[in-house]
Protein backbone atom coordinates (compact mmCIF):
# COMPACT_ATOMS: atom_id res chain seq x y z
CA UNK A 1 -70.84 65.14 8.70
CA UNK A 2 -67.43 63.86 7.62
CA UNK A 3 -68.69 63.02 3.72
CA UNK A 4 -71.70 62.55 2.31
CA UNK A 5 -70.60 59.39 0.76
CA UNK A 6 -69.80 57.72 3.77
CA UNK A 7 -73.37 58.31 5.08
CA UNK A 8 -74.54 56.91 2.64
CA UNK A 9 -72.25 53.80 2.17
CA UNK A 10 -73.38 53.05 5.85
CA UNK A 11 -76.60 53.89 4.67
CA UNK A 12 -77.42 51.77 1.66
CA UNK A 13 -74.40 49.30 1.33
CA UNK A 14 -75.86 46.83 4.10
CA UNK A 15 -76.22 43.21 3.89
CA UNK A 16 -79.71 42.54 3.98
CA UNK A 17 -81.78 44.43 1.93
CA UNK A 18 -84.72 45.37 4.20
CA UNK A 19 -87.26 48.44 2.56
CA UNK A 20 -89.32 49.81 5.60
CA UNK A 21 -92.15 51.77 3.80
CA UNK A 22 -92.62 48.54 1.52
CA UNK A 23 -93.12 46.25 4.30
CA UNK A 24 -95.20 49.00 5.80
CA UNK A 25 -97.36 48.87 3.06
CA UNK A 26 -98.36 45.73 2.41
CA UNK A 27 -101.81 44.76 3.28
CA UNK A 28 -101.62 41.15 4.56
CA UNK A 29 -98.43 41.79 7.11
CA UNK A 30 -98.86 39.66 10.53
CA UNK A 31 -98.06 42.10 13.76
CA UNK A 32 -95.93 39.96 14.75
CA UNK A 33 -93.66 40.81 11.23
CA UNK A 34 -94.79 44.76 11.99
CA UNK A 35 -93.66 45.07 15.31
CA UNK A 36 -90.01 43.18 13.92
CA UNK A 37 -89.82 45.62 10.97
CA UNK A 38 -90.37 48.87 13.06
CA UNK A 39 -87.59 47.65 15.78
CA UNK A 40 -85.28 46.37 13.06
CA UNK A 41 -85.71 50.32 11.52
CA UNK A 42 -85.88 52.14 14.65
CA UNK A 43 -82.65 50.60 15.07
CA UNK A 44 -81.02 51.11 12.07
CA UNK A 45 -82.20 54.58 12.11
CA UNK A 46 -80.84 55.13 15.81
CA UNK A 47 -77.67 53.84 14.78
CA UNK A 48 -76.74 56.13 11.84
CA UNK A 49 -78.28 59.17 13.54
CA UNK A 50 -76.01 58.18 17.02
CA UNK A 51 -72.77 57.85 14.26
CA UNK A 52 -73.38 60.78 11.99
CA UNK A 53 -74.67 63.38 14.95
CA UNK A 54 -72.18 61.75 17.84
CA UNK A 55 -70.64 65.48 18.02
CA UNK A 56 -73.76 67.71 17.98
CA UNK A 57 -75.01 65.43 21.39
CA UNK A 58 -77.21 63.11 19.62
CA UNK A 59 -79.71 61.78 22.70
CA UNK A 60 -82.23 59.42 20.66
CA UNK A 61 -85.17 60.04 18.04
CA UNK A 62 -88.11 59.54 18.18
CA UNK A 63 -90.66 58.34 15.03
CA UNK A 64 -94.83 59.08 14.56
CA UNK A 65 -95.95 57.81 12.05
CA UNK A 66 -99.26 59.75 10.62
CA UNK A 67 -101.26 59.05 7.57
CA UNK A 68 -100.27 61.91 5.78
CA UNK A 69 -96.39 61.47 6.45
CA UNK A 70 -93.36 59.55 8.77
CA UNK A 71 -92.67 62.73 10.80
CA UNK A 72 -88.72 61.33 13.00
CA UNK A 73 -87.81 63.61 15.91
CA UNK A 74 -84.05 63.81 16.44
CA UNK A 75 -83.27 64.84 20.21
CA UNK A 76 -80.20 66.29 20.27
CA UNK A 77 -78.11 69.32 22.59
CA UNK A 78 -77.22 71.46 19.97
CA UNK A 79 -79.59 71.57 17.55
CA UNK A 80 -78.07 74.21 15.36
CA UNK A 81 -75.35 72.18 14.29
CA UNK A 82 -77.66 69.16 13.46
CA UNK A 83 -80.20 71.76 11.11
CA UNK A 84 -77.13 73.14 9.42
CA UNK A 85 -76.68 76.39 7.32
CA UNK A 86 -80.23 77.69 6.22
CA UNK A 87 -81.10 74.09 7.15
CA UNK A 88 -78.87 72.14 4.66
CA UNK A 89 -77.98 69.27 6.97
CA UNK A 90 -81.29 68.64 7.81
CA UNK A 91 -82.34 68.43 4.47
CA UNK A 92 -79.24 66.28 3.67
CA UNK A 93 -80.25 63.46 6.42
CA UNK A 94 -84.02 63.63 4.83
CA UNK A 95 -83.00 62.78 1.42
CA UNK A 96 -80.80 59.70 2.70
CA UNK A 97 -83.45 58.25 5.25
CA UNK A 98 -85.78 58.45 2.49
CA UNK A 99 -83.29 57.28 -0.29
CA UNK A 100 -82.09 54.40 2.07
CA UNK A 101 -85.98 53.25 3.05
CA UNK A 102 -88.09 53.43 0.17
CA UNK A 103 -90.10 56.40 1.44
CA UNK A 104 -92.12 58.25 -1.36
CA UNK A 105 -91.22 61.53 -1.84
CA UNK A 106 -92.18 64.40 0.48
CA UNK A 107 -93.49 61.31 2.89
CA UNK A 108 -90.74 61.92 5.50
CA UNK A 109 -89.97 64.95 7.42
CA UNK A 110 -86.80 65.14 10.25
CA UNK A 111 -87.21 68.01 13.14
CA UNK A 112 -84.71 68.96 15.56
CA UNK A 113 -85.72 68.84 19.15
CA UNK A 114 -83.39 70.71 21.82
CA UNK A 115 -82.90 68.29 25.16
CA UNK A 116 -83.27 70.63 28.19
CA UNK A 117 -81.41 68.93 30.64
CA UNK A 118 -78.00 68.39 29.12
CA UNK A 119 -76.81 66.72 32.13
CA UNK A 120 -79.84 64.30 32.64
CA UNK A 121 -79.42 62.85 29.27
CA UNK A 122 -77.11 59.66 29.54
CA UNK A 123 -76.24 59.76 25.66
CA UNK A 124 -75.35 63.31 25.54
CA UNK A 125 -72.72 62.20 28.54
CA UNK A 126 -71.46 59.34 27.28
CA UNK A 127 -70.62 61.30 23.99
CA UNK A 128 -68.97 63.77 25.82
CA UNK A 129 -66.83 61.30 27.88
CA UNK A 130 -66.05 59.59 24.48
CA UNK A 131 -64.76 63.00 23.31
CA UNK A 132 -62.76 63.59 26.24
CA UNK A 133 -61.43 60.42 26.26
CA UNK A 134 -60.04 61.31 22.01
CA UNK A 135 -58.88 64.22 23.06
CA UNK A 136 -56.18 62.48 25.09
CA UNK A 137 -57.82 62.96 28.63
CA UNK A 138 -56.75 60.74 31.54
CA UNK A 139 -59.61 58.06 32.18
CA UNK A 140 -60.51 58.81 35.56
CA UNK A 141 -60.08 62.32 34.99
CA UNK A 142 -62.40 62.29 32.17
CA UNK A 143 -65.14 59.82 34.48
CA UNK A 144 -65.05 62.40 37.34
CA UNK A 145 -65.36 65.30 35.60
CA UNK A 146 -68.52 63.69 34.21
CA UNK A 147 -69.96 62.62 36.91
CA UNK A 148 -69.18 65.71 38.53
CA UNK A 149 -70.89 67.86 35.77
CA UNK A 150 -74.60 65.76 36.41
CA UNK A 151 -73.93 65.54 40.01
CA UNK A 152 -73.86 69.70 40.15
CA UNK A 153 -77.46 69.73 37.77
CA UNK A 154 -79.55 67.83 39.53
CA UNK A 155 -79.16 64.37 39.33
CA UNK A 156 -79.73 62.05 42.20
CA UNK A 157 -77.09 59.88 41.00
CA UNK A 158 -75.12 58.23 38.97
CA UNK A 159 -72.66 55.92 37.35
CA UNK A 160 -69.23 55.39 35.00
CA UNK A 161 -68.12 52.37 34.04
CA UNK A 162 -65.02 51.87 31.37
CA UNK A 163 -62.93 48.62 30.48
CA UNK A 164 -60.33 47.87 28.22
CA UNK A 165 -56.74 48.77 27.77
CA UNK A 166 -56.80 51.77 29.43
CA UNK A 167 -53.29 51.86 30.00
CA UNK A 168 -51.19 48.79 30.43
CA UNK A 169 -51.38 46.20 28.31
CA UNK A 170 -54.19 44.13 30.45
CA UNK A 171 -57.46 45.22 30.06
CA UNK A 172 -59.80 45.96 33.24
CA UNK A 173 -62.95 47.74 34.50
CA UNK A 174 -62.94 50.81 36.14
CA UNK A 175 -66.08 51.81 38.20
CA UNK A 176 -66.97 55.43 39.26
CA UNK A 177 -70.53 55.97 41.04
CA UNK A 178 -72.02 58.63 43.18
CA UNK A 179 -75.00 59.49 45.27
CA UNK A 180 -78.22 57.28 44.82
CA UNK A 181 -78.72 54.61 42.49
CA UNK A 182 -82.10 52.47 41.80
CA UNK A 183 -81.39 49.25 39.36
CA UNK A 184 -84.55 47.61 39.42
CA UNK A 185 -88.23 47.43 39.30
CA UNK A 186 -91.07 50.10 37.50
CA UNK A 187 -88.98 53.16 38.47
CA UNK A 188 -86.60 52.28 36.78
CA UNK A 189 -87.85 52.68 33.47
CA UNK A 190 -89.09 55.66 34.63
CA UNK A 191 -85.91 57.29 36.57
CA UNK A 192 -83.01 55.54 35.24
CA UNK A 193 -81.53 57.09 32.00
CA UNK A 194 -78.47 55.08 30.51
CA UNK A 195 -76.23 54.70 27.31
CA UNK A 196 -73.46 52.86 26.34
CA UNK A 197 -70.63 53.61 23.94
CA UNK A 198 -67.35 52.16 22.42
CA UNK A 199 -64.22 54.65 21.91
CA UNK A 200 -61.78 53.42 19.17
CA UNK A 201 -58.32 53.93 21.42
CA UNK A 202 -55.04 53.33 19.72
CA UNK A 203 -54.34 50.84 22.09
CA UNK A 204 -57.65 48.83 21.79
CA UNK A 205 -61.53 49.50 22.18
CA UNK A 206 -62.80 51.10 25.22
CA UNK A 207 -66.42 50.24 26.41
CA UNK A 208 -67.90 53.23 28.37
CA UNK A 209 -71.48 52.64 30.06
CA UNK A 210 -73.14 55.75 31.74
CA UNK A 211 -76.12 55.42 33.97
CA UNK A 212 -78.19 58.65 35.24
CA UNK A 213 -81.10 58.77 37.81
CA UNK A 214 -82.79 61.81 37.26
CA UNK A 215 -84.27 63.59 40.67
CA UNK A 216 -88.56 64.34 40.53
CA UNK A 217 -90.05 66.54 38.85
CA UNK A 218 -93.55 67.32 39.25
CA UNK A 219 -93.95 69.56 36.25
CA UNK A 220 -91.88 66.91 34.48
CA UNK A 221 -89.47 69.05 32.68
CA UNK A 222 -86.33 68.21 34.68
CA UNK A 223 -87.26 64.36 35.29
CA UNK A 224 -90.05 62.08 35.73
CA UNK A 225 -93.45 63.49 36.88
CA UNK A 226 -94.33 60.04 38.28
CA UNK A 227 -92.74 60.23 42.42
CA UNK A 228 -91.02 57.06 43.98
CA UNK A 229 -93.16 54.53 45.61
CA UNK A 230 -90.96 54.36 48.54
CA UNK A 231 -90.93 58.53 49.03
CA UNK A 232 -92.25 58.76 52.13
CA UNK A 233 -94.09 62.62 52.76
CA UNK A 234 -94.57 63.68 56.16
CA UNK A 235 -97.31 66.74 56.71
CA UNK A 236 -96.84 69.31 59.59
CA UNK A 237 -98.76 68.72 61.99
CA UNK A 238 -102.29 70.83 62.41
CA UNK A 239 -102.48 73.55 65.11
CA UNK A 240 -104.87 71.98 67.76
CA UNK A 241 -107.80 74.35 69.24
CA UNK A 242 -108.58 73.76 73.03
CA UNK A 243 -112.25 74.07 73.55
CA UNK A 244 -112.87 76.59 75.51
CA UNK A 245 -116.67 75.56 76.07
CA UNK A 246 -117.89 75.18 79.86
CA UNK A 247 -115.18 76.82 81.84
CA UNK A 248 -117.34 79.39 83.54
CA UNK A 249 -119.83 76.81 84.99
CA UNK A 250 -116.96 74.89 86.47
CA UNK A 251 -115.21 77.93 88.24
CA UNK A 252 -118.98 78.68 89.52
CA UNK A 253 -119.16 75.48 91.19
CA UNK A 254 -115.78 75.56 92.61
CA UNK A 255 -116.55 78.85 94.42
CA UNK A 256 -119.86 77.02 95.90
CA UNK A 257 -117.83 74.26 97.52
C-alpha cells in the first residue's frame, strides 16, 4: 500500500497522543469518556483503513470487541487484494493497528469480509468515481456512468453530487439523481447508504457525495429486511362461493303458484 512508512507516519506521527487499549483498560473510566474514546478510534481507524485500502473498495469496518481479543472486520470488494500474498498485507495492517494503539500482543485480529452488493455500497462507488475522475474522465461522464452502474443492480435510487473547479476557473456544484430518493425519517437509516469523498485535482479539490437507496429485501442480503412504512400491499381478492342451499324448495313452490 504505497510504503510501509507512510502508513505508519499517518499512523503514529499524530498530534495527540491518544492509546485506545489503555483507556480501555482502566478501571474507573466514566461512559461518558468510553463512548468518546471508542468514536475518537473507530474514527481514526476508519480513516487509515478508507486511505490505505481506497483501491481494493474499502466500504467500512466494523470492531467486536470480546474478552479474549479486539476482533476489526474490514468490508471491502476485493478482498484478495486487501489479505495480500499468503496473507502478508493483512498481517502488515495488524502489526500497525496494534503498534499504533497499544494493543498487547496477539490481542487484535483483522478479517476480510467480501461486500455482496458492489453496487449498493455507497463507499465502494464513490471510490470508483474518485478513480475515474484520476484517470482523466469527464465529470459528468464519470457521474452517469455511476449512477448508471447501481441503477442496472438494483437500486431504487440514487444520487451524485460534485463541486469544485471542475473545469473553469469558478468552482460549482453539479447534481446528478435518478429514480427514488427518501431523505428523512427511520428508513432512512435503514435504506439510505451514503459516502463522501475529496479527489485531489490539479486544478483544485473536488468534493464528491454519493447517496444509494437500496430496494427490499426480505432475506436481507441485497438490502434492508425491514419494508417501508408507506408500502402499501394489496391481496387478490378471494374467490366467492354462492350458496347453493335452498334452491330446490323455491323452484317447488314456484311450480305450485
Amino acid at each position: 500500500f504505497g510504503s510501509r512508512k507512510q502508513a505508519e507516519r499517518l499512523l503514529l506521527h499524530r498530534d495527540w497522543s491518544f492509546n485506545h487499549h489503555n483507556i480501555m483498560n482502566q478501571a474507573a473510566i466514566s461512559k461518558k469518556r468510553k463512548f468518546v474514546a471508542d468514536g475518537v478510534f473507530n474514527a481514526e481507524l476508519n480513516e487509515f483503513l478508507a486511505r490505505t485500502l481506497g483501491e481494493d473498495g474499502y466500504a467500512g469496518v466494523e470492531v467486536r470487541v470480546t474478552p479474549i481479543r479486539t476482533e476489526i472486520i474490514i468490508r471491502a470488494t476485493r478482498t484478495r487484494e486487501v489479505l495480500g500474498e499468503k496473507g502478508r498485507r493483512i498481517r502488515e495492517l495488524t502489526a500497525l493497528v496494534q503498534k499504533r494503539f497499544g494493543f498487547p500482543e496477539n490481542s487484535v485480529e483483522l478479517f476480510a469480509e467480501r461486500v455482496e452488493n458492489r453496487a449498493g455500497c455507497a463507499m465502494a462507488q464513490c471510490e470508483s468515481l474518485r478513480f475515474k475522475l484520476l484517470g482523466g474522465l469527464a465529470a459528468r461522464r464519470a457521474c452517469y456512468g455511476v449512477i448508471r452502474f447501481i441503477m442496472e443492480n438494483g437500486a431504487k435510487g440514487c444520487e451524485v453530487i460534485i463541486s469544485g473547479k471542475l473545469r473553469a476557473q469558478r468552482a460549482k456544484a453539479m447534481k446528478f439523481k435518478d429514480g427514488y430518493l427518501i431523505s428523512t425519517g427511520e428508513p432512512k437509516k435503514h435504506y439510505i447508504s451514503e459516502a463522501v469523498r475529496h479527489v485531489a485535482m490539479r486544478q483544485g479539490m473536488l468534493g464528491i457525495k454519493v447517496k444509494i437507496m437500496m430496494s427490499h429485501d426480505p432475506e436481507g442480503k441485497m438490502g434492508p429486511a425491514m419494508p417501508m412504512p408507506d408500502a402499501v400491499v394489496i391481496h387478490e381478492p378471494k374467490e366467492e362461493v354462492v350458496p347453493m342451499m335452498g334452491a330446490p324448495q323455491y323452484e317447488e313452490e314456484a311450480q305450485e303458484n
